[in-house]
N, C-alpha and C. Protein backbone atom coordinates (compact mmCIF):
# COMPACT_ATOMS: atom_id res chain seq x y z
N UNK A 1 -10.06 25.58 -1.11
CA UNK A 1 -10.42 24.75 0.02
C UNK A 1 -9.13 24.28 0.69
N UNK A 2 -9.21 24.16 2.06
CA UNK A 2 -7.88 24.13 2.65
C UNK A 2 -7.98 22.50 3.20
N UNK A 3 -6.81 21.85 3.06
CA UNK A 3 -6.60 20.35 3.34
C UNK A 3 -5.42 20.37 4.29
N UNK A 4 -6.20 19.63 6.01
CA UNK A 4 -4.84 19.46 6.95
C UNK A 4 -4.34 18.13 6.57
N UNK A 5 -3.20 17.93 6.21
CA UNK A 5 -2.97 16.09 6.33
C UNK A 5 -2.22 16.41 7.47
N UNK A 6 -2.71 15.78 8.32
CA UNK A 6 -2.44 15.84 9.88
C UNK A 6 -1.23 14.72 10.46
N UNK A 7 -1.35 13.56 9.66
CA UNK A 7 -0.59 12.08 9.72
C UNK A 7 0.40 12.53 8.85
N UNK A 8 0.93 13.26 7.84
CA UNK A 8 1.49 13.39 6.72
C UNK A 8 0.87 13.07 5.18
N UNK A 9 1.34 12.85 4.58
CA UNK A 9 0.68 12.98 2.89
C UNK A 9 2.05 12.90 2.02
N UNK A 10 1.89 11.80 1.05
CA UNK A 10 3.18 11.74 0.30
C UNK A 10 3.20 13.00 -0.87
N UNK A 11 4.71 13.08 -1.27
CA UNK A 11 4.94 14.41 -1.97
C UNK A 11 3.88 14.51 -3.28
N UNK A 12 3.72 13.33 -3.99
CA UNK A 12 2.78 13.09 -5.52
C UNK A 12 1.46 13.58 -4.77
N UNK A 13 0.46 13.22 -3.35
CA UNK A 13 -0.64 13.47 -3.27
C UNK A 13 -0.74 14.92 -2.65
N UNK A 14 0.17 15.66 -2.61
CA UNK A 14 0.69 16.85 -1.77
C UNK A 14 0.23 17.46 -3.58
N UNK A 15 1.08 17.16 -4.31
CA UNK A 15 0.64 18.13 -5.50
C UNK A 15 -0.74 17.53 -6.59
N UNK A 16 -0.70 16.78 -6.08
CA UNK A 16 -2.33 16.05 -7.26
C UNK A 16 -3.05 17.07 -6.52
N UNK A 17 -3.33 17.48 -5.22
CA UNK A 17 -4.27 18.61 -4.35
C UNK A 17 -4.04 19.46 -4.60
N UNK A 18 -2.56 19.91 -4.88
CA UNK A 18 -2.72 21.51 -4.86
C UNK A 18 -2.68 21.94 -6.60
N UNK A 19 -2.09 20.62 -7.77
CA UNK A 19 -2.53 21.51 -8.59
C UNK A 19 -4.71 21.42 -8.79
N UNK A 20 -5.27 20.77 -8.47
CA UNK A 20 -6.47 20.83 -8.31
C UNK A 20 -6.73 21.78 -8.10
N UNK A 21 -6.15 22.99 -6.95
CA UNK A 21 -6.38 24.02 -6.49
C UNK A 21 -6.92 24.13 -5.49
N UNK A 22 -6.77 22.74 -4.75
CA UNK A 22 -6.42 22.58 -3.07
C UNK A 22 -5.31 23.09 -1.89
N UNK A 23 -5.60 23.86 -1.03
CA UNK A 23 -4.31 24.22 -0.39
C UNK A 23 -4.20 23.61 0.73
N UNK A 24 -2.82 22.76 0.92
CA UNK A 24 -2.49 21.36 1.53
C UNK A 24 -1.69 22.28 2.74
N UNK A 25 -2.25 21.85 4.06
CA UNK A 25 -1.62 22.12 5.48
C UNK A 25 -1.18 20.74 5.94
N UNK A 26 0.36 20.82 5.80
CA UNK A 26 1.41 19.61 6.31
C UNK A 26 1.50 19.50 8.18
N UNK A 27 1.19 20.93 8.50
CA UNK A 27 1.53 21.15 9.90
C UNK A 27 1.42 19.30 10.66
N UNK A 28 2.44 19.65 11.50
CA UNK A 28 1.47 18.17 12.81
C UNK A 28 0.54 18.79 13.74
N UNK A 29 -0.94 18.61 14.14
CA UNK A 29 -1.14 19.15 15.09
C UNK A 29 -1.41 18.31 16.07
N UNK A 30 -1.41 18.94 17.52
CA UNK A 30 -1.11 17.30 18.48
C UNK A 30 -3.25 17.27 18.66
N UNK A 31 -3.16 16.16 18.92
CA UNK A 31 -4.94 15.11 19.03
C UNK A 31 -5.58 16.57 19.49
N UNK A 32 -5.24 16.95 20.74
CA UNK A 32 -6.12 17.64 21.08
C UNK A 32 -6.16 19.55 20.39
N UNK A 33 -5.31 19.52 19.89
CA UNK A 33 -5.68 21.20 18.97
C UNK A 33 -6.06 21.05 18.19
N UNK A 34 -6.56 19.76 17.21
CA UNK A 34 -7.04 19.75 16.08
C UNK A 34 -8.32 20.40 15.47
N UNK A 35 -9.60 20.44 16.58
CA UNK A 35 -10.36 21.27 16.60
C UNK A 35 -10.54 22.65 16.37
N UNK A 36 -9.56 23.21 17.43
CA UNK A 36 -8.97 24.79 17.30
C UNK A 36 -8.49 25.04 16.23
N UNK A 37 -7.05 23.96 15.56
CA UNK A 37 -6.80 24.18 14.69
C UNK A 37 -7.44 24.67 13.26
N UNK A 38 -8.19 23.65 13.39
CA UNK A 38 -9.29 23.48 11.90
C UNK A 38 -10.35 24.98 12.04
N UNK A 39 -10.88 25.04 13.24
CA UNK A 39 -11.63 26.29 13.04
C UNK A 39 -10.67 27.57 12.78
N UNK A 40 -9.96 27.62 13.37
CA UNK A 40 -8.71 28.76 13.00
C UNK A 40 -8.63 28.71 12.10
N UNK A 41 -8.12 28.03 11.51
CA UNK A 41 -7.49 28.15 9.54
C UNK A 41 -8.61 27.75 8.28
N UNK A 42 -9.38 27.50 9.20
CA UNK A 42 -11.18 27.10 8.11
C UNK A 42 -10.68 26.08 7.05
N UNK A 43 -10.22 25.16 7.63
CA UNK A 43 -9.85 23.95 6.93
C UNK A 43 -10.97 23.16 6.96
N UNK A 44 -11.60 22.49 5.45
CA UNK A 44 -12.40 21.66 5.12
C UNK A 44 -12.49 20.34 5.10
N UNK A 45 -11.10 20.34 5.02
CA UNK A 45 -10.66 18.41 4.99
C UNK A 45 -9.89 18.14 5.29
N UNK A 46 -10.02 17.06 6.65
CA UNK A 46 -9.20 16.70 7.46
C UNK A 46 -8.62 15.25 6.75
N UNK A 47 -7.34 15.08 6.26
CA UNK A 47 -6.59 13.84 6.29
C UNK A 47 -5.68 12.84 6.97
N UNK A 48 -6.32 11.60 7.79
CA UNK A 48 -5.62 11.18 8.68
C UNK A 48 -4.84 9.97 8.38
N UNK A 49 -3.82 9.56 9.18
CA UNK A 49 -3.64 7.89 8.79
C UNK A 49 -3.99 7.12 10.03
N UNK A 50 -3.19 6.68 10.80
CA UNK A 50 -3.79 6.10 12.22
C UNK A 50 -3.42 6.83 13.52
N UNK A 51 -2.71 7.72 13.60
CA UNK A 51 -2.29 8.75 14.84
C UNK A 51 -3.51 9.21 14.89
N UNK A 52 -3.99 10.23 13.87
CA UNK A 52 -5.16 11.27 14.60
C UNK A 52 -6.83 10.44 14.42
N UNK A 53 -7.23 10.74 15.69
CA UNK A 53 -8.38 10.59 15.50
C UNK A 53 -9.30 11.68 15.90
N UNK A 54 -10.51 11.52 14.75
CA UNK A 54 -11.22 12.23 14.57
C UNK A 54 -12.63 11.90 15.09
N UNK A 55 -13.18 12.13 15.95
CA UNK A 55 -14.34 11.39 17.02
C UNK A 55 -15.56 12.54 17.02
N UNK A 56 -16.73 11.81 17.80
CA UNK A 56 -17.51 13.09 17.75
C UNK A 56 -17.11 14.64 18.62
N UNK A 57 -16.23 14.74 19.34
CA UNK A 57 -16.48 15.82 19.53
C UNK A 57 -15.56 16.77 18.71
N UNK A 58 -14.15 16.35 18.13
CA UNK A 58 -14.23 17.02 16.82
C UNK A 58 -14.99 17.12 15.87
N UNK A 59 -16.09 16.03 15.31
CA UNK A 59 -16.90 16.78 14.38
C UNK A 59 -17.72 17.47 14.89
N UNK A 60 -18.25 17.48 16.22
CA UNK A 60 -18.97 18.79 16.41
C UNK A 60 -18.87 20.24 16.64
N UNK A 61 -17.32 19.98 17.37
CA UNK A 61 -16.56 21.14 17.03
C UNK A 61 -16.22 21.77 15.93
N UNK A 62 -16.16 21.53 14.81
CA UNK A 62 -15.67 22.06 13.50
C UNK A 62 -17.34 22.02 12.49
N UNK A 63 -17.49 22.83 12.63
CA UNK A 63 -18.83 22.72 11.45
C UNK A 63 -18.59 23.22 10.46
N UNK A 64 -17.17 23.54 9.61
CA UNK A 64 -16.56 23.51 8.49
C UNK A 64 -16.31 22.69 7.80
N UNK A 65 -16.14 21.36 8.47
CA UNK A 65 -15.60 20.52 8.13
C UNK A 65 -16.42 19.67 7.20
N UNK A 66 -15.78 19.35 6.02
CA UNK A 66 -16.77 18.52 4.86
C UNK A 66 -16.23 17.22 4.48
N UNK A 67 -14.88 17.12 4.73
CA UNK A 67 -14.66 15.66 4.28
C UNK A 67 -13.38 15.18 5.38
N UNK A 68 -13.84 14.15 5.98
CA UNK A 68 -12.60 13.27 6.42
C UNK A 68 -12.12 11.89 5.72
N UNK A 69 -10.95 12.45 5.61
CA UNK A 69 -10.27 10.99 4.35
C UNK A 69 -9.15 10.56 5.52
N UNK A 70 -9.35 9.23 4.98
CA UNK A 70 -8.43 8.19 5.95
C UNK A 70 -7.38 7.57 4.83
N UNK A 71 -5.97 7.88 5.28
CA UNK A 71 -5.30 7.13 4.26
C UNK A 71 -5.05 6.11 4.46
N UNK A 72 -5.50 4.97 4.27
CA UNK A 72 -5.35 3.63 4.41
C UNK A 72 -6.74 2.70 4.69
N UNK A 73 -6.72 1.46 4.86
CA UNK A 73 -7.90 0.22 4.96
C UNK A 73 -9.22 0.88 6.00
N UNK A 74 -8.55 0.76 7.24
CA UNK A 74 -9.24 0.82 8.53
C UNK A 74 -9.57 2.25 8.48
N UNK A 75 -11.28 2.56 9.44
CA UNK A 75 -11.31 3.68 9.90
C UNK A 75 -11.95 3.52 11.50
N UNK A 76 -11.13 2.82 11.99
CA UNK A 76 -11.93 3.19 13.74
C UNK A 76 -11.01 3.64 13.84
N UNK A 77 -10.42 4.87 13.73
CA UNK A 77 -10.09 5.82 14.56
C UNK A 77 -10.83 7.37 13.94
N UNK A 78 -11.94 6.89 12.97
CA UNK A 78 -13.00 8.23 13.03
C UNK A 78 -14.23 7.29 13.52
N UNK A 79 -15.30 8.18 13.67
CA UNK A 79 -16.38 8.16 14.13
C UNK A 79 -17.40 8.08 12.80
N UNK A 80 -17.37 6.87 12.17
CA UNK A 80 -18.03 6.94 10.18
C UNK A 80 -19.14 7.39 10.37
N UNK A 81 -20.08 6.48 10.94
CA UNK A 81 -21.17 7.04 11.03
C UNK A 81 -21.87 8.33 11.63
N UNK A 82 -21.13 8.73 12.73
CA UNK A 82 -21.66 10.23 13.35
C UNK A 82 -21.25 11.27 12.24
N UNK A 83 -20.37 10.84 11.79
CA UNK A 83 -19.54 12.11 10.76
C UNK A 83 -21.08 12.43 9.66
N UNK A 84 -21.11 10.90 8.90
CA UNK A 84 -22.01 11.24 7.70
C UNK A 84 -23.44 11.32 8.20
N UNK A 85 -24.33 10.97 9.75
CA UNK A 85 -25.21 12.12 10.30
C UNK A 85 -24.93 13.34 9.87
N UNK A 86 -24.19 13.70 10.31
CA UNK A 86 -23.96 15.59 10.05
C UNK A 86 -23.39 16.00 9.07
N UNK A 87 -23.68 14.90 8.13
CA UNK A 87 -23.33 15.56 6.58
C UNK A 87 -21.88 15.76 6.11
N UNK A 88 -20.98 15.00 7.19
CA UNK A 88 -19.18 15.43 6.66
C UNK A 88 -19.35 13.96 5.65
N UNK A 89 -18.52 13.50 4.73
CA UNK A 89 -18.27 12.90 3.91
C UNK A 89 -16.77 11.86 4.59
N UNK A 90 -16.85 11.05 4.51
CA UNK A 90 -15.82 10.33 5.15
C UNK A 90 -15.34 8.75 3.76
N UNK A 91 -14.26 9.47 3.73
CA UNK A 91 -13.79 8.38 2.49
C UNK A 91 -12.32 7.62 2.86
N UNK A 92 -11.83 6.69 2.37
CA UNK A 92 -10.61 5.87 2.95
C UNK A 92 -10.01 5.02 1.20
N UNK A 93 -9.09 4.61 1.35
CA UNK A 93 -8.41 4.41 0.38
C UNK A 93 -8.31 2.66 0.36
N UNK A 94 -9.32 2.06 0.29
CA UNK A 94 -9.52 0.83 0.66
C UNK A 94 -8.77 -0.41 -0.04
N UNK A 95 -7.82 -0.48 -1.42
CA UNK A 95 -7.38 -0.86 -1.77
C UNK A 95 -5.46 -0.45 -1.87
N UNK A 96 -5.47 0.82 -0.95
CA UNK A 96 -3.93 0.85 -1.24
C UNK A 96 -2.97 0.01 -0.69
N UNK A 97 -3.46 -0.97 0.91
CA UNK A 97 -2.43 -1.77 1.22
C UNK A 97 -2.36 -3.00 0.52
N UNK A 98 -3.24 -3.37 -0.76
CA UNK A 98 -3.01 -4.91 -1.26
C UNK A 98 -1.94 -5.53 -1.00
N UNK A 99 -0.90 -4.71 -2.28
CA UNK A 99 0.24 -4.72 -3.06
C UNK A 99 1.57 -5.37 -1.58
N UNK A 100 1.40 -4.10 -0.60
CA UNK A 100 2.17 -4.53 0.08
C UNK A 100 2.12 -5.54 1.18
N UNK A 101 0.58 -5.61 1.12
CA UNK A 101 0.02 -7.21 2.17
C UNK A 101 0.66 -8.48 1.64
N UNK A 102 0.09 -8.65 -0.21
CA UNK A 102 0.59 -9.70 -0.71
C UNK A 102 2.19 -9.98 -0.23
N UNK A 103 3.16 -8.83 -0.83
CA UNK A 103 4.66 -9.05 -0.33
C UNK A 103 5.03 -9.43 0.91
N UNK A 104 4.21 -8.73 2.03
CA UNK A 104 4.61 -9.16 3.02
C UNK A 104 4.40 -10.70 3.38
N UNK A 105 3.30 -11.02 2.75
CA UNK A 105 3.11 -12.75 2.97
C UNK A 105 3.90 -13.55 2.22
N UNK A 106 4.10 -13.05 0.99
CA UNK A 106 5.54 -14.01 0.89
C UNK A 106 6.80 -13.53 1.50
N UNK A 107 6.68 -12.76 1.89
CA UNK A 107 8.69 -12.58 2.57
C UNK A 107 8.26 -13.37 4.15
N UNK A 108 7.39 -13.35 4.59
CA UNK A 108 6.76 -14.94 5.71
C UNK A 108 6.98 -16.07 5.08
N UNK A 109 6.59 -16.36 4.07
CA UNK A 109 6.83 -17.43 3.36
C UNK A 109 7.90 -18.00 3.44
N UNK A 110 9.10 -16.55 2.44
CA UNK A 110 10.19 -17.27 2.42
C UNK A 110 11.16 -17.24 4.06
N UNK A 111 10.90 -16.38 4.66
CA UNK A 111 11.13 -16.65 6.10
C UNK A 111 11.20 -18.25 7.03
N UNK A 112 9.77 -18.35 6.46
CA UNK A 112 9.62 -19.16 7.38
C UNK A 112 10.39 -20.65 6.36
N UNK A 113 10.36 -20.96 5.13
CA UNK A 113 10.80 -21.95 5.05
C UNK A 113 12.42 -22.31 4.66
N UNK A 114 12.81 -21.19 4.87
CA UNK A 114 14.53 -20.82 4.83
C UNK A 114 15.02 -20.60 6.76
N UNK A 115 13.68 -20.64 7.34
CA UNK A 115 14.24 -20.55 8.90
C UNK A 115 14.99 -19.83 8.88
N UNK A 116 14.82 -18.23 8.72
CA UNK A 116 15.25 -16.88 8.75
C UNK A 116 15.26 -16.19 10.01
N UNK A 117 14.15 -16.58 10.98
CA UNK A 117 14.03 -15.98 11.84
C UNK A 117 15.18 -16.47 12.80
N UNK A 118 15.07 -18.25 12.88
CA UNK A 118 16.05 -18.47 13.50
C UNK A 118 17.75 -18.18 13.38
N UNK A 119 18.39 -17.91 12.14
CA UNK A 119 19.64 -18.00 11.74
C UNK A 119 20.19 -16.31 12.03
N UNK A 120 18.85 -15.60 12.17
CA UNK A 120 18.90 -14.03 12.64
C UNK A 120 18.81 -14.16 14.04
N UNK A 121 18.57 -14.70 14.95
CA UNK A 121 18.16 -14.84 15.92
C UNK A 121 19.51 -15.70 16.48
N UNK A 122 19.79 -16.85 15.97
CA UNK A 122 21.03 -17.73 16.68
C UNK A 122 22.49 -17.46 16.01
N UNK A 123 22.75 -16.92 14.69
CA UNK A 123 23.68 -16.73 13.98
C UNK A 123 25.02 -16.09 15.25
N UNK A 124 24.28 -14.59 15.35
CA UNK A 124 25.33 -13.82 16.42
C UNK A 124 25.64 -14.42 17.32
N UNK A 125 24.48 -14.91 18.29
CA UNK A 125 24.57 -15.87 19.33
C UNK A 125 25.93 -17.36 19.93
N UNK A 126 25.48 -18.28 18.32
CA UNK A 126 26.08 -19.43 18.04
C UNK A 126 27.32 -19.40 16.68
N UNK A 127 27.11 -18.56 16.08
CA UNK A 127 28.12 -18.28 14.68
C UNK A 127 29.46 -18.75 14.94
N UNK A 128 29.98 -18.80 16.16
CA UNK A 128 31.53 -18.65 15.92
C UNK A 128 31.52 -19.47 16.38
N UNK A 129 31.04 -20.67 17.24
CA UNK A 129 31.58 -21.97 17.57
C UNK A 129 30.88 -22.98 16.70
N UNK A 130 29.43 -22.34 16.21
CA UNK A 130 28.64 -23.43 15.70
C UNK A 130 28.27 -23.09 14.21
N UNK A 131 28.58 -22.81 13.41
CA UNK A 131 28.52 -22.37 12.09
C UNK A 131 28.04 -23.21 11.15
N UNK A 132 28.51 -24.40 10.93
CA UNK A 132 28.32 -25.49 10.08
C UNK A 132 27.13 -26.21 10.66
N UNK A 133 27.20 -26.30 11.72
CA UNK A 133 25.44 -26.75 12.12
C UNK A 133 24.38 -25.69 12.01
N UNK A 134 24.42 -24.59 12.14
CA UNK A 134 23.42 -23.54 11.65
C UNK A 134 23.11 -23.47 10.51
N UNK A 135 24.19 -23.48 9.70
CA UNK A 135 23.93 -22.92 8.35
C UNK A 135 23.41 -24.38 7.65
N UNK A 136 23.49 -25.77 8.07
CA UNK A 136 22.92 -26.92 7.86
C UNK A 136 21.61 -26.83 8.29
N UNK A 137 21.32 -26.28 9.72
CA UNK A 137 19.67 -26.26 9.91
C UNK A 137 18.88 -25.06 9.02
N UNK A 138 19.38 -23.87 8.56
CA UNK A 138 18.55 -23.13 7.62
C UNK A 138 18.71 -23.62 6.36
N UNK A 139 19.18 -24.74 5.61
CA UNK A 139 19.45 -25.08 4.21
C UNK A 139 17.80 -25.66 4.37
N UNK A 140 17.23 -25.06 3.16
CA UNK A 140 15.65 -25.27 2.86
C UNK A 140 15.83 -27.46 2.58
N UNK A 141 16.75 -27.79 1.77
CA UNK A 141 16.63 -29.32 1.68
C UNK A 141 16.60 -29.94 2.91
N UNK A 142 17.33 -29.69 3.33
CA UNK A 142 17.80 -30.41 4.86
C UNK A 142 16.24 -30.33 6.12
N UNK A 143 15.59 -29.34 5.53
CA UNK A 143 14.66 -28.84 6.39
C UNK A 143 13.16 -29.49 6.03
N UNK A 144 12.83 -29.63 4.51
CA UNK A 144 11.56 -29.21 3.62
C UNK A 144 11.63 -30.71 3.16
N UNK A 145 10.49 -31.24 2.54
CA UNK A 145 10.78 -32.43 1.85
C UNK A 145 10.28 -32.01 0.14
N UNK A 146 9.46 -30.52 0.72
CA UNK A 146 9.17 -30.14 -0.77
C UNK A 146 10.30 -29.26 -1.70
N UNK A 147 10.67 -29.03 -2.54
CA UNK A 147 11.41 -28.34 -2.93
C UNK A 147 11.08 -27.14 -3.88
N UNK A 148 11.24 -25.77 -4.19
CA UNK A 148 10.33 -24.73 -4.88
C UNK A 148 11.48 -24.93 -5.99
């Protein structure tokens, strides 16, 4: 069975498919050949991330097509429900951004209460005449009354 990852596909899920005995098409193809594409090479499963979308008139175009996988949370950029009308299978990876959601909310965290944005923002700006007052307004004490 032939697999386009159309968005890309990391190297570990590139071989978990092919030793399965999946054969993985890396090609890019641009939005609109994807159709052509897929009927040309009788590719079964289309893998996207958020570039390609897959809508009804690609699934009606491709009546090969059996599974669209979305790598990541969101899928409006397929068509879920028209797909699984016509019997394609449409699956998404609904827990892979946790890990990096959580991190990102604390590096906001510590951003915001180290006033990061500002000292990146005014440092270059103010650094060379005003130094000792900057680096006094990002000191978390001087700023916070709580302390971590």
């Amino acid at each position: 069975m032939k697999v386009l990852a159309n968005d890309g596909i990391s190297e570990s899920g590139r071989i978990a498919l092919e030793k399965d005995g999946f054969e993985v098409i890396t090609t890019k193809v641009a939005q609109e050949q994807v159709a052509n594409y897929v009927n040309a090479n009788n590719v079964s499963v289309v893998l996207v991330r958020s570039a390609t979308k897959v809508r009804k008139d690609i699934i009606d175009a491709c009546p090969g097509l059996k599974i669209i996988g979305r790598g990541g949370v969101g899928m409006d950029n397929i068509d879920v429900e028209y797909a699984r009308s016509k019997g394609v299978h449409v699956i998404n990876t609904p827990a892979s951004s946790s890990e990096s959601v959580a991190e990102l909310v604390f590096a906001h965290l510590f951003t915001g209460v180290r006033f990061l944005q500002d000292a990146n923002r005014n440092m270059p700006l103010e650094g060379d005449t005003n130094f000792d007052g900057l680096k006094k307004h990002t000191r978390m004490e001087s700023n916070c009354a709580v302390k971590l």
